[in-house]
Protein backbone atom coordinates (compact mmCIF):
# COMPACT_ATOMS: atom_id res chain seq x y z
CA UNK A 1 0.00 0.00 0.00
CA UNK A 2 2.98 2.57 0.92
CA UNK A 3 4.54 1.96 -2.50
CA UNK A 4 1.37 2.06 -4.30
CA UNK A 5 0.85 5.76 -2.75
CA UNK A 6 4.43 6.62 -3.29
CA UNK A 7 4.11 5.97 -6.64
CA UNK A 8 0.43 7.88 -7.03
CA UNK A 9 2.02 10.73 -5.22
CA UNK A 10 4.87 10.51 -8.15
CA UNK A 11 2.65 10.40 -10.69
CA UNK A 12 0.73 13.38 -9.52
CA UNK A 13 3.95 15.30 -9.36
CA UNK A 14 4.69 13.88 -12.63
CA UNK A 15 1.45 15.58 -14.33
CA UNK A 16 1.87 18.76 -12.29
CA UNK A 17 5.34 19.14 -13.69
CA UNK A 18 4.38 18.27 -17.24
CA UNK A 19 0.83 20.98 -16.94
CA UNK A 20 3.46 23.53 -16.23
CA UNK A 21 6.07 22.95 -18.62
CA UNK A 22 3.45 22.91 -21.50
CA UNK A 23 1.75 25.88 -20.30
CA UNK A 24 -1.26 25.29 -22.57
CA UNK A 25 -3.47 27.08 -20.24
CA UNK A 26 -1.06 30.68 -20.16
CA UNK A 27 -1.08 33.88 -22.45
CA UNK A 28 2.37 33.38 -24.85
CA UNK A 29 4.43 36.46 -22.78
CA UNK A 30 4.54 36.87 -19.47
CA UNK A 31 6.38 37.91 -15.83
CA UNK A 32 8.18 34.58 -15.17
CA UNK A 33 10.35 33.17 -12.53
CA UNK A 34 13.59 31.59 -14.11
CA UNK A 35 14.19 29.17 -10.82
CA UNK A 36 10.31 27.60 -10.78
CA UNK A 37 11.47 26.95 -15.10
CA UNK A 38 14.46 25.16 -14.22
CA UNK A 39 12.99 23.42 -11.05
CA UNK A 40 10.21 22.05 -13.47
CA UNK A 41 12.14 20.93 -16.23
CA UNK A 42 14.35 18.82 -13.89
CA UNK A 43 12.13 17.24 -12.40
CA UNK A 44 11.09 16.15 -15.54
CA UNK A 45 14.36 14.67 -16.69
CA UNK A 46 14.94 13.42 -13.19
CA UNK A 47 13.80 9.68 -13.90
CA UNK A 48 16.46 9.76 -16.86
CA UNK A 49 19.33 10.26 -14.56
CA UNK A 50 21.33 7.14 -14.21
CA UNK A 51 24.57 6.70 -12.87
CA UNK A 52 26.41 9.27 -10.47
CA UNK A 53 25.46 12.88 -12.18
CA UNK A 54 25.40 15.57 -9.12
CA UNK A 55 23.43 18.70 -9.94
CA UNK A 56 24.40 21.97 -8.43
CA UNK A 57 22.30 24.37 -8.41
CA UNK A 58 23.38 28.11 -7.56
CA UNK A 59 20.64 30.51 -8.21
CA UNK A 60 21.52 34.01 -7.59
CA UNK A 61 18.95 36.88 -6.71
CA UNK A 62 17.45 37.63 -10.02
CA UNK A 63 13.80 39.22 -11.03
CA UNK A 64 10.98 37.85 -13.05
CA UNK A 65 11.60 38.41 -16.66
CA UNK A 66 9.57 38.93 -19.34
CA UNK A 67 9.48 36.14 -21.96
CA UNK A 68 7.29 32.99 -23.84
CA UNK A 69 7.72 30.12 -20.73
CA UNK A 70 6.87 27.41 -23.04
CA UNK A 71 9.97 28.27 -25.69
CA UNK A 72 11.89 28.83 -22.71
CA UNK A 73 11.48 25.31 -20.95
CA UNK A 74 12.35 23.99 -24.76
CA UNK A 75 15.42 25.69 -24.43
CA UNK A 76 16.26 24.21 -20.89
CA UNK A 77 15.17 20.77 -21.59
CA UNK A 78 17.84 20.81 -24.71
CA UNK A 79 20.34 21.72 -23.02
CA UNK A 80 19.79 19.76 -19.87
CA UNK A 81 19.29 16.82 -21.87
CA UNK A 82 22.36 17.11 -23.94
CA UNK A 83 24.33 17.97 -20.84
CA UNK A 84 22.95 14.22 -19.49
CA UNK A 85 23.77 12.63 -22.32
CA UNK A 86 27.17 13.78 -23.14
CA UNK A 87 27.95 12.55 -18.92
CA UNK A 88 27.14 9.39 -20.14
CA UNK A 89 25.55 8.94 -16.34
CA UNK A 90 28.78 9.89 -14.61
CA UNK A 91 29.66 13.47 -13.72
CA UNK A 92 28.65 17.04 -12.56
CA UNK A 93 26.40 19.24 -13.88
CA UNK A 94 26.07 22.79 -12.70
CA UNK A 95 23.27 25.35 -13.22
CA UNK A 96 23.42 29.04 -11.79
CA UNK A 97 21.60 32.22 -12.13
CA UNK A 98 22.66 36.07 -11.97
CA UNK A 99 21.26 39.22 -12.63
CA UNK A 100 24.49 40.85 -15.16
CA UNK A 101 23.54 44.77 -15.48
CA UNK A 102 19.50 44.72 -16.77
CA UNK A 103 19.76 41.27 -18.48
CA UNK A 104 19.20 37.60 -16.24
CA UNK A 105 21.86 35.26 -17.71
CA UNK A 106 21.15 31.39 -16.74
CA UNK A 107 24.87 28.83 -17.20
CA UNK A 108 24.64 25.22 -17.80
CA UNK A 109 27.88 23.88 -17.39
CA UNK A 110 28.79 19.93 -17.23
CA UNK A 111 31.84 18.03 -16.74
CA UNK A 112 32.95 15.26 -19.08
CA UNK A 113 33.88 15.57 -22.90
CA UNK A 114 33.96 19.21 -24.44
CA UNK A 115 32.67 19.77 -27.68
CA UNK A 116 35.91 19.74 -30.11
CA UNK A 117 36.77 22.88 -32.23
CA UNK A 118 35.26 21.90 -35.43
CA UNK A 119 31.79 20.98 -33.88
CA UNK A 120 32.12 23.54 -31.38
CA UNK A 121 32.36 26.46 -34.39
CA UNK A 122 29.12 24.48 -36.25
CA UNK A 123 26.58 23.31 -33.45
CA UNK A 124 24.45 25.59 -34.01
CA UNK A 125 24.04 24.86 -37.69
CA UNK A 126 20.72 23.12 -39.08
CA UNK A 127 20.97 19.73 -39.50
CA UNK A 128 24.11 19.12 -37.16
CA UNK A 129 23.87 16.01 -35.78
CA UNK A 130 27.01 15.98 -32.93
CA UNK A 131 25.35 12.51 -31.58
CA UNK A 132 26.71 10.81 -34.56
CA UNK A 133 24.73 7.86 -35.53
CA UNK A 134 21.88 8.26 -32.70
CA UNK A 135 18.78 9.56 -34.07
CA UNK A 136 17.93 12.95 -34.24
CA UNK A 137 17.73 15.87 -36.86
CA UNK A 138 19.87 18.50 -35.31
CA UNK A 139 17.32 20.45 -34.87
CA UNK A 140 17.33 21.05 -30.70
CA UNK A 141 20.42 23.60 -30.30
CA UNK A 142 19.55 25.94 -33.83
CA UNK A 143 16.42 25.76 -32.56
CA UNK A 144 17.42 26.84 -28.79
CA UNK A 145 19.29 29.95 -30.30
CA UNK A 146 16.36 31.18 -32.12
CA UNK A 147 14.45 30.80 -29.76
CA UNK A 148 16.63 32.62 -27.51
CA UNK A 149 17.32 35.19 -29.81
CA UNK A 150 13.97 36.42 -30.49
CA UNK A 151 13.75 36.74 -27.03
CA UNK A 152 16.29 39.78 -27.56
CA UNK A 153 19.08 37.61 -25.75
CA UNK A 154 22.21 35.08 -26.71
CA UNK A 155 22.95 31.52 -26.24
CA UNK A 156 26.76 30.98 -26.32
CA UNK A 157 28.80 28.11 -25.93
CA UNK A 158 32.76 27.82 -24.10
CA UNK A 159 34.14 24.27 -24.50
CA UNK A 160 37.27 23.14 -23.44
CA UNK A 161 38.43 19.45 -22.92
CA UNK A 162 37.37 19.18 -19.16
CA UNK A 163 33.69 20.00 -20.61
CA UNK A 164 31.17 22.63 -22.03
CA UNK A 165 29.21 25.14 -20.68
CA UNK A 166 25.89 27.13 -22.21
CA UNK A 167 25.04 30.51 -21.19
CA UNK A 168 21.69 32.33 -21.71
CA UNK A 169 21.61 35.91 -21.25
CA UNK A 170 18.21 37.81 -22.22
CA UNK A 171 16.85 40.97 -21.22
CA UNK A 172 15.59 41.71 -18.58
CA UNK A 173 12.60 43.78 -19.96
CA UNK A 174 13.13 42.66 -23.94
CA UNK A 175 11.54 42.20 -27.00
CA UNK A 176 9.98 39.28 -27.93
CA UNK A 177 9.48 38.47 -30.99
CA UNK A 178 7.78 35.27 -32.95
């Protein structure tokens, strides 16, 4: 009986996390807190995590920002995702927030494999596939940047051998456009 409510209660987290990472229900722009984002799409990925992968978490003092949620928790769940996979379920992934002059600038950094200099200079690119054989279009980072872009901000990317680390920086108060 205790597991069967342990795993209700799950599920029910589950479904709460999923209603607000769609955000079917919510008006396209809107005031939105950056930590409840992250917090939500990690605890959707959390049943993916195998192996030893710690997650630090430093989230600095930052304000609600004006932006499209749902593109935004796209974004995350990319890069989270490839961050997993390239750890290969052993590692350490960190994620931290600051406010830098009027913009909020979120850093996904993971140890493990960099990205070499030759993909490094074309992941962006449509149709890059860094997984190699694995399936998928290369379609998630392009996809991140533009979506990050209209949003009046940048998605960069500093890779080094030890491994690679995302930032997001977007405006505070910017212009979003579709």
């Amino acid at each position: 009986m205790v597991s069967a409510r342990q795993g209700l209660a799950r599920i029910g987290s589950l479904v709460d996390s999923l209603r607000g990472f769609a955000r079917l229900d919510e008006a396209a722009t809107q005031e939105t807190d950056f930590h409840k984002e992250l917090e939500t799409v990690l605890s959707l990925i959390e049943p993916a995590l195998i192996g030893n992968v710690a997650v630090e978490k430093t989230f600095g003092a930052i304000p609600q920002i004006t932006c499209r949620p749902r593109e935004l928790n796209q974004v995350f769940m990319t890069l989270l995702v490839n961050a997993f996979e390239a750890m290969r379920g052993e590692g350490r992934m960190s994620i931290r927030t600051q406010l830098v002059g009027d913009s909020v600038q979120v850093a996904i950094s993971y140890s493990g494999p960099g990205i070499s200099g030759a993909l490094a200079d074309s992941i962006f690119d449509l149709g890059r596939n860094p997984k190699g054989r694995r399936v998928g279009m290369g379609l998630g980072l392009p996809t991140s940047r533009r979506i990050v872009e209209n949003h009046g901000g940048r998605l960069l990317l500093n890779s080094s051998a030890a491994g690679a680390e995302f930032t997001i920086t977007l405006p505070i108060q910017g212009p979003v456009r579709r």
